[in-house]
N, C-alpha and C. Protein backbone atom coordinates (compact mmCIF):
# COMPACT_ATOMS: atom_id res chain seq x y z
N UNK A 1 -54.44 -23.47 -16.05
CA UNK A 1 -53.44 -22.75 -16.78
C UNK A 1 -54.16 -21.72 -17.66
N UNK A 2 -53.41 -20.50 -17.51
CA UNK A 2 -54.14 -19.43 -18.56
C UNK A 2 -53.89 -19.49 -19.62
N UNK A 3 -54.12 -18.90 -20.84
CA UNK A 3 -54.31 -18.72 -22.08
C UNK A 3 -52.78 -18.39 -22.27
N UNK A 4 -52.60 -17.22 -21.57
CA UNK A 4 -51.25 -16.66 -21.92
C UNK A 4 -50.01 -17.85 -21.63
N UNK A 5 -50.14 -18.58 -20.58
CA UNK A 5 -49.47 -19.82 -20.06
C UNK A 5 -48.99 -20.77 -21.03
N UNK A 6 -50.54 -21.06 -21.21
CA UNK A 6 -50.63 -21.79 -22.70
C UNK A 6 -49.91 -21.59 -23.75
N UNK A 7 -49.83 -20.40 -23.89
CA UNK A 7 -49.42 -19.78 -25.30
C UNK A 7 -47.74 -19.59 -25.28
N UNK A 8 -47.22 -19.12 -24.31
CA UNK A 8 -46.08 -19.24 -23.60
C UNK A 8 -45.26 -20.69 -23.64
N UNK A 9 -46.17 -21.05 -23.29
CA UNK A 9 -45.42 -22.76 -23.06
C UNK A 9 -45.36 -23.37 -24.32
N UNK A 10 -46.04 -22.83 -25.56
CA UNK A 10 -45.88 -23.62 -26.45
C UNK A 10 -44.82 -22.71 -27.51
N UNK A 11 -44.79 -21.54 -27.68
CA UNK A 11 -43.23 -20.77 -28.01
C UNK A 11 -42.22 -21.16 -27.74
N UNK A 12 -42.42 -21.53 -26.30
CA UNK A 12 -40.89 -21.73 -25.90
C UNK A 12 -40.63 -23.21 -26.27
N UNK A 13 -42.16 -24.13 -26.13
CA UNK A 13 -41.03 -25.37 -26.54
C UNK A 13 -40.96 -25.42 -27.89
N UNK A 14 -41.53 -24.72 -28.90
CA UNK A 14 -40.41 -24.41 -30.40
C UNK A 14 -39.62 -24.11 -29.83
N UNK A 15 -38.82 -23.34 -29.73
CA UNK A 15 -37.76 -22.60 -29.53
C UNK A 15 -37.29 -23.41 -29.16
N UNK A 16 -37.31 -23.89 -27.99
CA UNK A 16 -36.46 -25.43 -27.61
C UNK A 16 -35.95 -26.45 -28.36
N UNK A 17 -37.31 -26.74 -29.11
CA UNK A 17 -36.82 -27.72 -30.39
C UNK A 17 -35.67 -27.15 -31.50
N UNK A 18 -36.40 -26.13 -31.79
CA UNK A 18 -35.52 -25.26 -32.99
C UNK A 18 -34.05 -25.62 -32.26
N UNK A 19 -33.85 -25.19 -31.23
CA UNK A 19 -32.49 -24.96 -31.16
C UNK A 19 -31.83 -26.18 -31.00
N UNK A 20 -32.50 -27.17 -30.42
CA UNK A 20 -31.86 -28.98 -29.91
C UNK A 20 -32.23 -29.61 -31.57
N UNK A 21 -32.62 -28.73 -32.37
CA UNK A 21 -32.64 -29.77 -34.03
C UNK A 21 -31.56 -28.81 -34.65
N UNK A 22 -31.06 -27.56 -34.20
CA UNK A 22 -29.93 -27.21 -34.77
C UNK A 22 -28.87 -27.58 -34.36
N UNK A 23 -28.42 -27.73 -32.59
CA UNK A 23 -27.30 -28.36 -32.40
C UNK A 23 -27.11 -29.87 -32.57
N UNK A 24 -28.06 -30.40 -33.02
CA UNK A 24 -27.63 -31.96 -33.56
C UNK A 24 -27.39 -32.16 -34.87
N UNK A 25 -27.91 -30.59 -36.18
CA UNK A 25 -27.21 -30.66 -37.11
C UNK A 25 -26.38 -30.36 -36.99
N UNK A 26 -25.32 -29.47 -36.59
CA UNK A 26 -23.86 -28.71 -36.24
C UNK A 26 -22.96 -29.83 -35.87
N UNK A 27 -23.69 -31.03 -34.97
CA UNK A 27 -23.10 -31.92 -34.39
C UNK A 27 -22.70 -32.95 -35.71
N UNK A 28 -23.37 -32.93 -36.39
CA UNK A 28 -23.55 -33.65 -37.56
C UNK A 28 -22.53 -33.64 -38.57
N UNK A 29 -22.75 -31.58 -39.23
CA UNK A 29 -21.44 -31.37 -39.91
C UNK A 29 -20.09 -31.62 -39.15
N UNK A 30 -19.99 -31.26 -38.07
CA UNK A 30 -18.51 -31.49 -37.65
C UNK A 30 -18.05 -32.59 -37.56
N UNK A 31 -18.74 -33.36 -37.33
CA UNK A 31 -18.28 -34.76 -37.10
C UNK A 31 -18.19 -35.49 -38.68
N UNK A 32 -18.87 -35.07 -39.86
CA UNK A 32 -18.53 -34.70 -41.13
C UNK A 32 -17.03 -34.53 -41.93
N UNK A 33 -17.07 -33.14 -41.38
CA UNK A 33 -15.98 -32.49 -41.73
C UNK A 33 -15.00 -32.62 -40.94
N UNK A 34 -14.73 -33.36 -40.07
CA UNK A 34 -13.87 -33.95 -38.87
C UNK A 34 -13.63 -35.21 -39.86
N UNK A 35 -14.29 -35.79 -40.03
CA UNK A 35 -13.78 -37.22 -40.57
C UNK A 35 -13.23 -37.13 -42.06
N UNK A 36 -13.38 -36.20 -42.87
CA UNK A 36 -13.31 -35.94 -44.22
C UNK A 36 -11.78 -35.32 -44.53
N UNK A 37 -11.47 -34.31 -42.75
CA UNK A 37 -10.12 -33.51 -42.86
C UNK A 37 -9.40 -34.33 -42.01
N UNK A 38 -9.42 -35.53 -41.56
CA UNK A 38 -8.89 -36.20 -40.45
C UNK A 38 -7.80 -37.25 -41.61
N UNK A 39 -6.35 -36.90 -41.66
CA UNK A 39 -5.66 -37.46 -41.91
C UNK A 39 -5.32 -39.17 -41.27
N UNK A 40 -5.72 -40.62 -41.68
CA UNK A 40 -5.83 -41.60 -40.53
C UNK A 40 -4.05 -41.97 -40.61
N UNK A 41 -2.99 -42.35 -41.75
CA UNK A 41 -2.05 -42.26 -41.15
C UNK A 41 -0.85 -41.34 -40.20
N UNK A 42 -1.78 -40.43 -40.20
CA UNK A 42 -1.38 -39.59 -38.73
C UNK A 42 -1.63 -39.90 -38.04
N UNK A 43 -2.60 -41.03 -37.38
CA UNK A 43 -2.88 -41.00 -35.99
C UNK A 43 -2.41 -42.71 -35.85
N UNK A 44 -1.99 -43.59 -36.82
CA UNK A 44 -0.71 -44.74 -36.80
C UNK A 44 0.55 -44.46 -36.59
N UNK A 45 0.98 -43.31 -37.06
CA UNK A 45 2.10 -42.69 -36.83
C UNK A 45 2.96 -42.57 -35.40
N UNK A 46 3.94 -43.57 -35.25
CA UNK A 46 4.37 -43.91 -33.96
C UNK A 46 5.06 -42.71 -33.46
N UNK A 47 5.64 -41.80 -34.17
CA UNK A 47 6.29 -40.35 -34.02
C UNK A 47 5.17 -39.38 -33.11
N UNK A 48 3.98 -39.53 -33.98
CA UNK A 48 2.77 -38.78 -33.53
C UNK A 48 2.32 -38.88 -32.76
N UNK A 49 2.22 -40.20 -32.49
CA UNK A 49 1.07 -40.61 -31.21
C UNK A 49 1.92 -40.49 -30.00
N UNK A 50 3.45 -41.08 -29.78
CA UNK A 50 4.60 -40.69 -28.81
C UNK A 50 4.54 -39.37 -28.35
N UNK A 51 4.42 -38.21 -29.51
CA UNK A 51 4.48 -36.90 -29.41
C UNK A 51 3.07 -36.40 -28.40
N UNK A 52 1.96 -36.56 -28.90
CA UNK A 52 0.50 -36.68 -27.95
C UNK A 52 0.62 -36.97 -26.86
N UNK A 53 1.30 -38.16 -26.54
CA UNK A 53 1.25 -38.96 -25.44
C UNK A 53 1.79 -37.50 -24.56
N UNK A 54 3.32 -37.98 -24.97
CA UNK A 54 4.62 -36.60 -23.97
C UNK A 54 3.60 -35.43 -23.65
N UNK A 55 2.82 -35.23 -24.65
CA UNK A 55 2.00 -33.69 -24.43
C UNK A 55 0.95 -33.61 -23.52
N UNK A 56 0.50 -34.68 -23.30
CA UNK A 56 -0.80 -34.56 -22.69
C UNK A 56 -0.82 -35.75 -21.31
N UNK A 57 0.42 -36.42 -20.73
CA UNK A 57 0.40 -36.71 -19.88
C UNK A 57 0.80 -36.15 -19.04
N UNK A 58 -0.15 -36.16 -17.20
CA UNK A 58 -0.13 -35.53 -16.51
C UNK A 58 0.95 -35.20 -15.68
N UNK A 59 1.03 -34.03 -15.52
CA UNK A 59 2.46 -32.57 -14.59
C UNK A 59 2.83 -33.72 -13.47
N UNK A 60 2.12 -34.42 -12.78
CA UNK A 60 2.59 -35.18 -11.33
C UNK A 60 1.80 -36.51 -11.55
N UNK A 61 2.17 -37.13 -10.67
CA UNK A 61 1.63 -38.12 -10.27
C UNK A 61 1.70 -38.92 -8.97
N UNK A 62 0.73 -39.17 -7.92
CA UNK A 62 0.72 -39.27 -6.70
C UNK A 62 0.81 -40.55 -6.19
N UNK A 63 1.85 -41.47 -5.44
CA UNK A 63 1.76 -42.54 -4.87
C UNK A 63 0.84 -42.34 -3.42
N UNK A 64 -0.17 -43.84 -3.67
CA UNK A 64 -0.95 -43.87 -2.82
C UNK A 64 -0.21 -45.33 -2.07
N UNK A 65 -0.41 -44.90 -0.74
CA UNK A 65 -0.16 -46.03 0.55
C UNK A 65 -1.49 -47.20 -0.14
N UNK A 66 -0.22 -48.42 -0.01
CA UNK A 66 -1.51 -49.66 -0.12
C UNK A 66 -1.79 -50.00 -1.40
N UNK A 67 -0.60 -49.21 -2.82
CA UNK A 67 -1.02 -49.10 -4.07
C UNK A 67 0.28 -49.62 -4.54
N UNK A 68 0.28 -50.51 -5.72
CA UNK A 68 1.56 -50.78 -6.70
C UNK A 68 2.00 -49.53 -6.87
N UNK A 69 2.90 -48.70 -6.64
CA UNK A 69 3.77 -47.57 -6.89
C UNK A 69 5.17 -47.77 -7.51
N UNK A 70 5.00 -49.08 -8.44
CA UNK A 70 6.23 -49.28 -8.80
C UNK A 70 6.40 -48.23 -9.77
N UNK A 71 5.27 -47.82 -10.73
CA UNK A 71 5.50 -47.52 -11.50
C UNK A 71 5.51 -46.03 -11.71
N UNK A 72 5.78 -45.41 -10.82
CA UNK A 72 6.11 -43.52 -10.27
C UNK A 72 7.42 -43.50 -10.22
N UNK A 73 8.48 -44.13 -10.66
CA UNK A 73 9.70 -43.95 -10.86
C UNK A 73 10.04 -42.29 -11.15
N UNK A 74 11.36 -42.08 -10.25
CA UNK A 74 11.51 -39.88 -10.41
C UNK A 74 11.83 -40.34 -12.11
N UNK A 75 11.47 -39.38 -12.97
CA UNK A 75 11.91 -39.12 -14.19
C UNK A 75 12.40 -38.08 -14.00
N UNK A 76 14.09 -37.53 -15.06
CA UNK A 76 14.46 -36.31 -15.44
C UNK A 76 13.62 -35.39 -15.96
N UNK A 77 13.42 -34.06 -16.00
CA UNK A 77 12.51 -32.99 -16.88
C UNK A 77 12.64 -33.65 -18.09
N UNK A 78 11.67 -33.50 -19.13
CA UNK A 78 11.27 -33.57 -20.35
C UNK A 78 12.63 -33.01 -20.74
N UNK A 79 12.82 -32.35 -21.92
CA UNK A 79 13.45 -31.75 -22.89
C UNK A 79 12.96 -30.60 -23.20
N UNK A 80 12.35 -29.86 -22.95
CA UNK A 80 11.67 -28.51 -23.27
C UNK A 80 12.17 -27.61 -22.74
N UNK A 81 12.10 -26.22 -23.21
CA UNK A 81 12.84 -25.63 -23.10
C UNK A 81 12.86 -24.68 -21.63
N UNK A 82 11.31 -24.68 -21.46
CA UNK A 82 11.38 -24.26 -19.80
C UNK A 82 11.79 -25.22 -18.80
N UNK A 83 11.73 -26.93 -19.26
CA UNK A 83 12.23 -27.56 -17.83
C UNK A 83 13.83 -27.19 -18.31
N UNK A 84 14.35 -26.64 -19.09
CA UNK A 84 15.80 -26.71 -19.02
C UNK A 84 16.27 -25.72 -18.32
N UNK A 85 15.43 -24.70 -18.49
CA UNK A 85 15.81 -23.61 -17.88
C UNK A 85 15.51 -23.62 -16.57
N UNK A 86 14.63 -24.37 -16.03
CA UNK A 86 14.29 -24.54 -14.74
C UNK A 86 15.38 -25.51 -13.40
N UNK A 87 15.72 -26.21 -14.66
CA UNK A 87 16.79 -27.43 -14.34
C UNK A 87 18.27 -26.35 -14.12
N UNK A 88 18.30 -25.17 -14.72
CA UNK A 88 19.56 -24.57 -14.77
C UNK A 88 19.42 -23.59 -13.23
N UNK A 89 18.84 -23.08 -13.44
CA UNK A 89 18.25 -22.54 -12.30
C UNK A 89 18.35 -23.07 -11.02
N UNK A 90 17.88 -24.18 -11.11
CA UNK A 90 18.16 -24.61 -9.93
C UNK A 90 19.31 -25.82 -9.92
N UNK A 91 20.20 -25.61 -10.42
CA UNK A 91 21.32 -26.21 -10.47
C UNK A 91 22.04 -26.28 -9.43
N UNK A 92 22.88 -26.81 -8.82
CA UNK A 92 23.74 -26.91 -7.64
C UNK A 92 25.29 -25.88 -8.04
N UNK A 93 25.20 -24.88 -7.10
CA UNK A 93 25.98 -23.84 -7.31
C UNK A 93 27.62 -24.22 -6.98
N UNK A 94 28.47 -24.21 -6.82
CA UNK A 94 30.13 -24.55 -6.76
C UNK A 94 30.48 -23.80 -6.05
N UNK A 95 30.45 -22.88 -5.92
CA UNK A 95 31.32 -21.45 -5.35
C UNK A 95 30.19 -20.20 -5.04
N UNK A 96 30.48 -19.54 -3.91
CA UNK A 96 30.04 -18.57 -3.57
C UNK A 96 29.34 -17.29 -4.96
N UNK A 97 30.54 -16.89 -5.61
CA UNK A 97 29.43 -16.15 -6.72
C UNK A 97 28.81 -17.25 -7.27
N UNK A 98 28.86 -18.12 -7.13
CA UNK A 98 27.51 -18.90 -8.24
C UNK A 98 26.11 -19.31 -7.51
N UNK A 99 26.41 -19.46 -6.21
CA UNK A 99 25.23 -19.18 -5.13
C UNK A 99 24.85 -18.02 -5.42
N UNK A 100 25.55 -16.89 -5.24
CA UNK A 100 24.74 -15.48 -5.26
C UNK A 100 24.36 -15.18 -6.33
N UNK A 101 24.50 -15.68 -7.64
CA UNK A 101 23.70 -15.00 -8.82
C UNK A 101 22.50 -16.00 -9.22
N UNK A 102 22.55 -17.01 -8.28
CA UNK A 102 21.36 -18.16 -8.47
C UNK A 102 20.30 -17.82 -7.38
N UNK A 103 20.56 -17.45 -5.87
CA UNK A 103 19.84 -17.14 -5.03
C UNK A 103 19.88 -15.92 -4.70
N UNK A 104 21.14 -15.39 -3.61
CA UNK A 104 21.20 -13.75 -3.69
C UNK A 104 20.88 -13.20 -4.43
N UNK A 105 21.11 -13.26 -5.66
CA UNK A 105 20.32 -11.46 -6.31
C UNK A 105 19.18 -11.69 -6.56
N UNK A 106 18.59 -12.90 -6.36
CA UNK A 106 17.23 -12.76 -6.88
C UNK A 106 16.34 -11.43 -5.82
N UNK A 107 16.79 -11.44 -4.62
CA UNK A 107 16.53 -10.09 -3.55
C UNK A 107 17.39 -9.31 -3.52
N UNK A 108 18.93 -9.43 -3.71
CA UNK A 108 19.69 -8.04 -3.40
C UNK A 108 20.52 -7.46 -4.37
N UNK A 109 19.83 -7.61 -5.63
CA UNK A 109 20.06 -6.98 -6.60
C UNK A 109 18.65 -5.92 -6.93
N UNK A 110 17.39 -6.00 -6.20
CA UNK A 110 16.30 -5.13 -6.38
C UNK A 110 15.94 -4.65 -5.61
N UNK A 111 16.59 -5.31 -4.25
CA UNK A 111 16.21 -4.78 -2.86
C UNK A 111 14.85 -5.53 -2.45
N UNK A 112 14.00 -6.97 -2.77
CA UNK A 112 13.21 -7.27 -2.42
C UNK A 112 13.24 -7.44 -0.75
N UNK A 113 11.74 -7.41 -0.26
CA UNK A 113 11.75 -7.67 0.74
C UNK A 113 12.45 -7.19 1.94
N UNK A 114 13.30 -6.14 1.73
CA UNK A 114 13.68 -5.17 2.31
C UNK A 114 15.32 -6.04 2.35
N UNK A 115 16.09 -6.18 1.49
CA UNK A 115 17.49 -7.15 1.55
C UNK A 115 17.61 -5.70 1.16
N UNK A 116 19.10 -5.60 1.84
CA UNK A 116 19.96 -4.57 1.33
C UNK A 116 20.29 -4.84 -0.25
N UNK A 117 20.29 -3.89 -1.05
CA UNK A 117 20.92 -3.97 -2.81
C UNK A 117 22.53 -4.11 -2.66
N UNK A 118 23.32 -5.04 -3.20
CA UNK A 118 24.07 -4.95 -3.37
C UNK A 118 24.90 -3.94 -4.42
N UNK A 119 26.14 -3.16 -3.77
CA UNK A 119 26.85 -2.11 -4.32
C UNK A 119 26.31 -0.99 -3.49
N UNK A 120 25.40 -1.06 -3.00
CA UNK A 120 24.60 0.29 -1.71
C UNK A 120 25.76 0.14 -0.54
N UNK A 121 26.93 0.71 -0.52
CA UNK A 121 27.86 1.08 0.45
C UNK A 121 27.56 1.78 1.52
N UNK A 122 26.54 2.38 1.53
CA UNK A 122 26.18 3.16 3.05
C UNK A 122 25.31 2.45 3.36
N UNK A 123 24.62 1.38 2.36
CA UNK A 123 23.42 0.75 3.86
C UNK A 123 24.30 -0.30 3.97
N UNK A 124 25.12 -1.08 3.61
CA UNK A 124 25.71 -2.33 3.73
C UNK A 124 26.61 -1.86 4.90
N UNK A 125 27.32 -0.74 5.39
CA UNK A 125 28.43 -0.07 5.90
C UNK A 125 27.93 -1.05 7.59
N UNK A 126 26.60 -0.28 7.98
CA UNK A 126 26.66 -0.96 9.47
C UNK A 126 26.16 -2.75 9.42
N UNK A 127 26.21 -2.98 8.57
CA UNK A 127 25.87 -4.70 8.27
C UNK A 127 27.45 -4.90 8.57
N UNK A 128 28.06 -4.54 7.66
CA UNK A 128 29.41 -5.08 7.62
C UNK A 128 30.43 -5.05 8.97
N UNK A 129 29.60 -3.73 9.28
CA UNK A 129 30.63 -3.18 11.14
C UNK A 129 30.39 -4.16 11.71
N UNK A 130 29.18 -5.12 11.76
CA UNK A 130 29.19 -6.14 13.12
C UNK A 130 29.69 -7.33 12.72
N UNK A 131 30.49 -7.61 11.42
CA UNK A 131 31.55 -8.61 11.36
C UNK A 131 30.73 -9.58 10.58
N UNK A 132 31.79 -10.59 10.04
CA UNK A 132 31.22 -12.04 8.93
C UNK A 132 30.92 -12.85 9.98
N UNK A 133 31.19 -12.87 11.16
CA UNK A 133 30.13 -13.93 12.76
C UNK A 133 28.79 -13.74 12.11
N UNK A 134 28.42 -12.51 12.35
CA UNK A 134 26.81 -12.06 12.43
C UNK A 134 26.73 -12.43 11.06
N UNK A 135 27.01 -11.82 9.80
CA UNK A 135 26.56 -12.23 8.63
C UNK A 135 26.06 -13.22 8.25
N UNK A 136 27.08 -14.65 8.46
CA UNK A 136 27.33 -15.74 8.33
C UNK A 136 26.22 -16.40 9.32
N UNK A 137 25.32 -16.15 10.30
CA UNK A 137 24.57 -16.60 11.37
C UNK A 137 23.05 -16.12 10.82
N UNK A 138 23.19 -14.43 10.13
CA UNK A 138 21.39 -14.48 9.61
C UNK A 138 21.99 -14.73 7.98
N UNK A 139 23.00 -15.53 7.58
CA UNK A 139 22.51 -16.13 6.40
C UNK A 139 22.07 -17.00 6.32
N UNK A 140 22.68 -18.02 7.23
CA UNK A 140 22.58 -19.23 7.19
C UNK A 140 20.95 -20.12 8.27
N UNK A 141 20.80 -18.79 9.24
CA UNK A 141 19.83 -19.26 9.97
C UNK A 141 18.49 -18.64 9.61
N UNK A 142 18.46 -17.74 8.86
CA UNK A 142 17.56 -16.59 8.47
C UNK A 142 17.76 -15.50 9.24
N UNK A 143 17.39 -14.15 9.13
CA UNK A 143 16.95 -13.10 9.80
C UNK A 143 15.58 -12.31 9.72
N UNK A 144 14.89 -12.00 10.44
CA UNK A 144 13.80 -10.64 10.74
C UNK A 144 13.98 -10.03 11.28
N UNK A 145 13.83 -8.67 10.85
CA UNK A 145 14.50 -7.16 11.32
C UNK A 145 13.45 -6.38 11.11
N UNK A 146 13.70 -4.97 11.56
CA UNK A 146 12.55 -4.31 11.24
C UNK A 146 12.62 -3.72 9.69
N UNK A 147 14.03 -3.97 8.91
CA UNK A 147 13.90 -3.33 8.05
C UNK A 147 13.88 -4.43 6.50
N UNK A 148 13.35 -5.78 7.08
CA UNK A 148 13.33 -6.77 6.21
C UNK A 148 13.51 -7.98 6.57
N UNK A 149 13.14 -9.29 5.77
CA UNK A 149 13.50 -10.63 5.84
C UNK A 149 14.60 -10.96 5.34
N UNK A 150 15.59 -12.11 6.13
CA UNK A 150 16.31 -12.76 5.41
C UNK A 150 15.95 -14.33 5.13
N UNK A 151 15.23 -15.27 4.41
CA UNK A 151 14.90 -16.53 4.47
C UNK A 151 16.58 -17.04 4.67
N UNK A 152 16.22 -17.92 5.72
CA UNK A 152 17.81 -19.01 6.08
C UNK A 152 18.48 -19.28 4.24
N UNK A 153 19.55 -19.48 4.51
CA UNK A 153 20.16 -20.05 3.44
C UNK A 153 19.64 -19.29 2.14
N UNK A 154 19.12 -18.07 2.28
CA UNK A 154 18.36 -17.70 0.68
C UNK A 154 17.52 -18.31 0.53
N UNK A 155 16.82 -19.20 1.01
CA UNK A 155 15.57 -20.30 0.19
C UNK A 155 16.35 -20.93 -0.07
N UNK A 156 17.75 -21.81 -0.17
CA UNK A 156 17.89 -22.63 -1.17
C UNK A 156 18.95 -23.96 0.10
N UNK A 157 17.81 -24.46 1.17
CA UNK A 157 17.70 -25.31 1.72
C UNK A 157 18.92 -26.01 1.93
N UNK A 158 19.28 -26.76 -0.02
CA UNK A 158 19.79 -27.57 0.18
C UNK A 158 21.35 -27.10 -0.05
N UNK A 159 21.53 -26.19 0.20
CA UNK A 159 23.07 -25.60 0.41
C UNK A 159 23.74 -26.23 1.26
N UNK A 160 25.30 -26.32 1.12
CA UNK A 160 25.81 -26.41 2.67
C UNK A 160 25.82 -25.16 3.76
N UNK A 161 26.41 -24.71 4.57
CA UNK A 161 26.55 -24.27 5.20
C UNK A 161 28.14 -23.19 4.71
N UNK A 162 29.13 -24.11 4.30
CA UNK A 162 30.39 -23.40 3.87
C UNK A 162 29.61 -22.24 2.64
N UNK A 163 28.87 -22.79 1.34
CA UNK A 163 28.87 -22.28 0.38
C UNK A 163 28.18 -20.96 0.29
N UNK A 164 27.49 -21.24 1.81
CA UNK A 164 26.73 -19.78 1.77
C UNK A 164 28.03 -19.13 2.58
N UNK A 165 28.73 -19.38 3.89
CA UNK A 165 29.65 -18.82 3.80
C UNK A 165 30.48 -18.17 2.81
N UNK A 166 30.76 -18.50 1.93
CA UNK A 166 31.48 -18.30 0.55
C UNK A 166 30.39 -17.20 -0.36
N UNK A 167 29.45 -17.25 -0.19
CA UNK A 167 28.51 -16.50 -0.84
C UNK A 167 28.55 -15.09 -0.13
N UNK A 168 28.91 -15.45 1.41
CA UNK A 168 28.35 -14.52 2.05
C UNK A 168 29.87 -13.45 2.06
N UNK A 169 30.78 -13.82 2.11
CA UNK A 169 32.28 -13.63 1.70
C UNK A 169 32.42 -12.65 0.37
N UNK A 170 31.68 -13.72 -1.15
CA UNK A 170 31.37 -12.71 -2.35
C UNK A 170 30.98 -11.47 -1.98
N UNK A 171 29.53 -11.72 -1.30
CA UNK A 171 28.20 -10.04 -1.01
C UNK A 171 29.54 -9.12 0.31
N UNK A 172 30.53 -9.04 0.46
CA UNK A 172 31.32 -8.39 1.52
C UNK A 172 32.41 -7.74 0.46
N UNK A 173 32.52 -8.44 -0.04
CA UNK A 173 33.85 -8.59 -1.04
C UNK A 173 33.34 -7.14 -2.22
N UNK A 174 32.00 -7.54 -3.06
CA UNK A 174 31.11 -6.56 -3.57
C UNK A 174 30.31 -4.70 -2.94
N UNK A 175 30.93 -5.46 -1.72
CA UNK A 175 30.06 -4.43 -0.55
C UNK A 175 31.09 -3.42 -0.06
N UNK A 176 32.11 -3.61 -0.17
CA UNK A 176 32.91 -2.62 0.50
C UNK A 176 33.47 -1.58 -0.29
């Protein structure tokens, strides 16, 4: 080993030290000043610790084949304010306009994906010439065209069959 090697190797392991004897003081104060600002009947606090829990237990949870899975029971959304809104959203629609302002406009109110915009009377005009048969057949089954997608049912699977009828009845009704 050369001189310079030598000399090298022994800089750096100060430096090494220096820095592994500073992060074990840092480690030191915090854990200090962690225990000094650490309120303990906050963390007895059955309100608190409930609250932690809700917060920090995990988005899913996966039943495994061959495993007690009793305990994966479906739970309702939390209470927060995005599962509510999420829960509304995807709510089960009643009637044709309530399908279309839950699924339809999410595309034919912007024209995604090449869906005709609803209230566009000249592009809706030759949709409408070939009758509520055809409508009612790429709503419900999907369509691809050259001038866009229709996903079956809107994306929203679990429709019946009448309600998109009824939906599809509203977007005619709007269209003419």
């Amino acid at each position: 080993m050369s001189k310079q090697d030598s000399q090298f190797f022994n800089v750096f392991s100060v430096v090494l030290g220096i820095l592994v004897a500073v992060a074990l003081v840092l480690v030191g104060v915090a854990r200090a000043v962690g225990s000094a600002t650490q309120v303990e009947h906050v963390r007895s606090d059955p309100t608190y610790v409930a609250g932690v829990a809700g917060r920090v237990r995990p988005l899913a949870r996966v039943a495994v084949a061959g495993q007690d899975n009793s305990g994966l029971a479906i739970e309702p959304p939390s209470g927060s304010a995005d599962a509510d809104a999420g829960a509304s959203a995807l709510a089960m629609p009643t009637d044709g306009p309530g399908l279309y302002k839950v699924a339809c406009s999410a595309c034919h109110s912007q024209g995604i994906a090449g869906a005709p915009k609803s209230g566009d009377k000249a592009v809706w005009a030759p949709r409408l010439a070939q009758g509520t048969a055809i409508l009612y057949k790429h709503a419900i089954e999907g369509y691809q065209g050259k001038g866009g997608v229709m996903p079956a049912k809107g994306g929203r699977a679990d429709v019946s069959d009448d309600l998109v009828k009824a939906a599809v009845d509203h977007m005619v009704e709007l269209n003419q």
